[in-house]
PDB file of N, CA and C in Angstrom:
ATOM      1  N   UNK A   1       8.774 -20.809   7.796  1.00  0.00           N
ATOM      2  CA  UNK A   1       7.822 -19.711   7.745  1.00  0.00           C
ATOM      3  C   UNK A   1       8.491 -18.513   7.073  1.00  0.00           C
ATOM      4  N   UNK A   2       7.840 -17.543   6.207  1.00  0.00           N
ATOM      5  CA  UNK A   2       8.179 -16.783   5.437  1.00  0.00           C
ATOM      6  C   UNK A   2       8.344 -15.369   6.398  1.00  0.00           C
ATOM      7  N   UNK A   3       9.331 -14.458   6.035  1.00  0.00           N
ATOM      8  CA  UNK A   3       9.316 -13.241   6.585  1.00  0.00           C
ATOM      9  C   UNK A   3       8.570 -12.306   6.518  1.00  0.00           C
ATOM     10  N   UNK A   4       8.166 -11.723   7.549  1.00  0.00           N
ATOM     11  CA  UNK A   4       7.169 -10.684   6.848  1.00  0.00           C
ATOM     12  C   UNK A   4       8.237  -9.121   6.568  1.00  0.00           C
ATOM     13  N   UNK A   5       7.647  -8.676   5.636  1.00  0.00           N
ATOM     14  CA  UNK A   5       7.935  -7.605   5.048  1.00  0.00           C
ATOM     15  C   UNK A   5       7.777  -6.311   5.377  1.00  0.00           C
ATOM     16  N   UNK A   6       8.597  -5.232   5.725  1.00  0.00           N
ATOM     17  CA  UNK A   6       8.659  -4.346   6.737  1.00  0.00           C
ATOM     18  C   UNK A   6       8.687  -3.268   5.446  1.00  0.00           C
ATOM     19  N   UNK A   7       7.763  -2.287   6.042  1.00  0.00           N
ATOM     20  CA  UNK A   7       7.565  -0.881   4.850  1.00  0.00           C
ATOM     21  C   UNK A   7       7.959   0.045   5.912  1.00  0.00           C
ATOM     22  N   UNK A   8       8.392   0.953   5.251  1.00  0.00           N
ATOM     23  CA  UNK A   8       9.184   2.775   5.664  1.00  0.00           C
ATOM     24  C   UNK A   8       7.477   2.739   5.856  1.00  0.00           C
ATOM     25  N   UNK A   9       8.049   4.036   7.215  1.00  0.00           N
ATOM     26  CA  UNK A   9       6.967   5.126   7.437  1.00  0.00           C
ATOM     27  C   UNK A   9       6.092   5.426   6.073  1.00  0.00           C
ATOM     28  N   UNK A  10       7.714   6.229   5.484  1.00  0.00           N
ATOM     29  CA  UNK A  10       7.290   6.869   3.549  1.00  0.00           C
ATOM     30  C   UNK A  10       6.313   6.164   3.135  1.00  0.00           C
ATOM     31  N   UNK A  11       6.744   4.984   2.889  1.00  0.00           N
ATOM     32  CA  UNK A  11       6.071   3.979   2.195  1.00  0.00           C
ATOM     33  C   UNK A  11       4.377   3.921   2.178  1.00  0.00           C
ATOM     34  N   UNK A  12       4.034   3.954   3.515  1.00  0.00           N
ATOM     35  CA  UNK A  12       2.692   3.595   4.151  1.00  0.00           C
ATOM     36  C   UNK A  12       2.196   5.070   4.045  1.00  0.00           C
ATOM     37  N   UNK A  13       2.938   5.805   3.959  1.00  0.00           N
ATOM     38  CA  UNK A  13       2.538   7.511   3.498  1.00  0.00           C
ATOM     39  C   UNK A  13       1.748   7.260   2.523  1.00  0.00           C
ATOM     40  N   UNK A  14       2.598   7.239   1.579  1.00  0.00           N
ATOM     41  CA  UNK A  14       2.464   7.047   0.165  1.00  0.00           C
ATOM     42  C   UNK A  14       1.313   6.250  -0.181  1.00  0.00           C
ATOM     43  N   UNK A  15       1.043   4.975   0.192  1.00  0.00           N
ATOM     44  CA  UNK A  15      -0.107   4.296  -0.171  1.00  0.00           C
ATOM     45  C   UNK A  15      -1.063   4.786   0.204  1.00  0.00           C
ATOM     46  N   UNK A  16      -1.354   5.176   1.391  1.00  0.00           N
ATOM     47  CA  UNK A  16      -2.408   6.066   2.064  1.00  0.00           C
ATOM     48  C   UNK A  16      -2.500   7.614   0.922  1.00  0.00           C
ATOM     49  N   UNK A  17      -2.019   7.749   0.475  1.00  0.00           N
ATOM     50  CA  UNK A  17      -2.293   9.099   0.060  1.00  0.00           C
ATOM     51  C   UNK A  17      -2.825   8.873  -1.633  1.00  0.00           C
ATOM     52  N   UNK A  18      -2.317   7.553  -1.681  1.00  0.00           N
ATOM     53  CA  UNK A  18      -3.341   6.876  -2.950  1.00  0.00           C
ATOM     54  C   UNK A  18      -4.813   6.897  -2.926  1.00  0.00           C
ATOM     55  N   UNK A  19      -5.111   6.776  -1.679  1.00  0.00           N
ATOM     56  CA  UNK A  19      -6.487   6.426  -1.699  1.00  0.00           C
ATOM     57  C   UNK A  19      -7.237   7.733  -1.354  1.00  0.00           C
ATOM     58  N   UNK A  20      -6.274   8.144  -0.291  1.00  0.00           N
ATOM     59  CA  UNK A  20      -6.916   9.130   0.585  1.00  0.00           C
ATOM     60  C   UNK A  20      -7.505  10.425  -0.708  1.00  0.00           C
ATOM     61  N   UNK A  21      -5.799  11.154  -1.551  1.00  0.00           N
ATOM     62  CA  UNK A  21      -6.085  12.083  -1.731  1.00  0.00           C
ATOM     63  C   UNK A  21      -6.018  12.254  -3.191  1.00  0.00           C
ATOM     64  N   UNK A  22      -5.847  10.487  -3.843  1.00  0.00           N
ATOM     65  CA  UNK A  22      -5.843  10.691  -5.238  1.00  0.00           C
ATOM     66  C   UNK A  22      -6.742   9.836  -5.826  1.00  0.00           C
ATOM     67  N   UNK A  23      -7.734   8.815  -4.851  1.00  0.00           N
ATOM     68  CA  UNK A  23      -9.237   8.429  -4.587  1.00  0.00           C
ATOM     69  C   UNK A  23      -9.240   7.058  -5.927  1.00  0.00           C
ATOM     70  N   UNK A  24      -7.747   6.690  -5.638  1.00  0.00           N
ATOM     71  CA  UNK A  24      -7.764   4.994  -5.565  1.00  0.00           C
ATOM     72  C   UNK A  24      -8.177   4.211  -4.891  1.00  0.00           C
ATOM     73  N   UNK A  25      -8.733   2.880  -5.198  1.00  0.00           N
ATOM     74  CA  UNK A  25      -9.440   2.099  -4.556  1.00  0.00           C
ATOM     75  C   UNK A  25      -8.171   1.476  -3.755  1.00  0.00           C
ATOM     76  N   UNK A  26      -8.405   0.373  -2.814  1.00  0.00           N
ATOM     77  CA  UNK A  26      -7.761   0.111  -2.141  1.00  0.00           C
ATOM     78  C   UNK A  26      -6.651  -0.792  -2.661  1.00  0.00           C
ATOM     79  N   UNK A  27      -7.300  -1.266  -3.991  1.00  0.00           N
ATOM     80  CA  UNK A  27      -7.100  -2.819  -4.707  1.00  0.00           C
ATOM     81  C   UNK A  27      -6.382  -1.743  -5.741  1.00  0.00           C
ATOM     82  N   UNK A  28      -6.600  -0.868  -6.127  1.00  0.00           N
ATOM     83  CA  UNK A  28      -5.896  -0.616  -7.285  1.00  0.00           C
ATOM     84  C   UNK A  28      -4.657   0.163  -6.959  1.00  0.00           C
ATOM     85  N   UNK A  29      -4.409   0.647  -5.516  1.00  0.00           N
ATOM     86  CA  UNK A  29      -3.480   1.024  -4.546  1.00  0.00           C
ATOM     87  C   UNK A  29      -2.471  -0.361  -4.323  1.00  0.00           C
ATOM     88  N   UNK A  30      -3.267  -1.328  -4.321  1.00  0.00           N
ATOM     89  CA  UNK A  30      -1.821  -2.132  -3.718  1.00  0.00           C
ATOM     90  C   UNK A  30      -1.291  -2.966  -4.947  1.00  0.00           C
ATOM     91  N   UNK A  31      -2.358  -2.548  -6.011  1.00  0.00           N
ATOM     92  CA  UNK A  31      -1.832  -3.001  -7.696  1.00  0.00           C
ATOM     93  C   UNK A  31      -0.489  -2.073  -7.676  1.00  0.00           C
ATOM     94  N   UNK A  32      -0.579  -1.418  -7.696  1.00  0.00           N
ATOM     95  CA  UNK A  32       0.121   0.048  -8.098  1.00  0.00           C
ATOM     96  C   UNK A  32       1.215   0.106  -7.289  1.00  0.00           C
ATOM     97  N   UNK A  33       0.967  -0.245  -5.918  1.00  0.00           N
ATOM     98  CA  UNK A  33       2.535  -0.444  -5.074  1.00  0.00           C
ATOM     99  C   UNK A  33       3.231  -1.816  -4.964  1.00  0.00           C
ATOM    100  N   UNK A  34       2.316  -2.870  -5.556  1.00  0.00           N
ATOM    101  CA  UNK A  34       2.868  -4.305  -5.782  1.00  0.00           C
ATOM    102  C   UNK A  34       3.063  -5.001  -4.869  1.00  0.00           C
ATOM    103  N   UNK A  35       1.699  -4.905  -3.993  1.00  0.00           N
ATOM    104  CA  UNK A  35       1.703  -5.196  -2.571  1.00  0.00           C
ATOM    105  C   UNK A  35       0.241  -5.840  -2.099  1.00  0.00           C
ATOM    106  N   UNK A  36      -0.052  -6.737  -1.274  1.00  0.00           N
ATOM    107  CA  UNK A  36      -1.364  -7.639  -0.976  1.00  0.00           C
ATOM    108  C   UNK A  36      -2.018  -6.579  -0.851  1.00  0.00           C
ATOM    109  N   UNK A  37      -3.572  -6.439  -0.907  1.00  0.00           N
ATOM    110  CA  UNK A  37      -4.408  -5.650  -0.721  1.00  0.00           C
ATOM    111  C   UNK A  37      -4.927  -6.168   0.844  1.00  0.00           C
ATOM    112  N   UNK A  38      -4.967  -7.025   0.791  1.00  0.00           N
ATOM    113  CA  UNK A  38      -4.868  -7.568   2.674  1.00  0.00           C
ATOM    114  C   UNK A  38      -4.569  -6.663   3.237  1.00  0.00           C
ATOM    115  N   UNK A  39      -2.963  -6.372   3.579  1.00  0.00           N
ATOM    116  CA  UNK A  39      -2.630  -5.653   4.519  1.00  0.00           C
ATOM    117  C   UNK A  39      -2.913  -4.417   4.936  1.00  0.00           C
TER     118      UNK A  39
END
């Protein structure tokens, strides 16, 4: 079974503030951080 992948606080800042306050979609947020849009 594969590891799951642990993000900084920062990190999850940061993506959130993609969407929140620079009104990226969710999908083009986790394009952009190179990360499943799942999570």
């Amino acid at each position: 079974m594969a590891t799951r992948k642990q993000y900084t606080k920062e990190f999850k800042l940061d993506a959130v503030s993609l969407v929140v306050d620079q009104g990226y979609s969710r999908s083009e947020a986790a394009r952009s951080l190179d990360i499943n849009a799942q999570m």
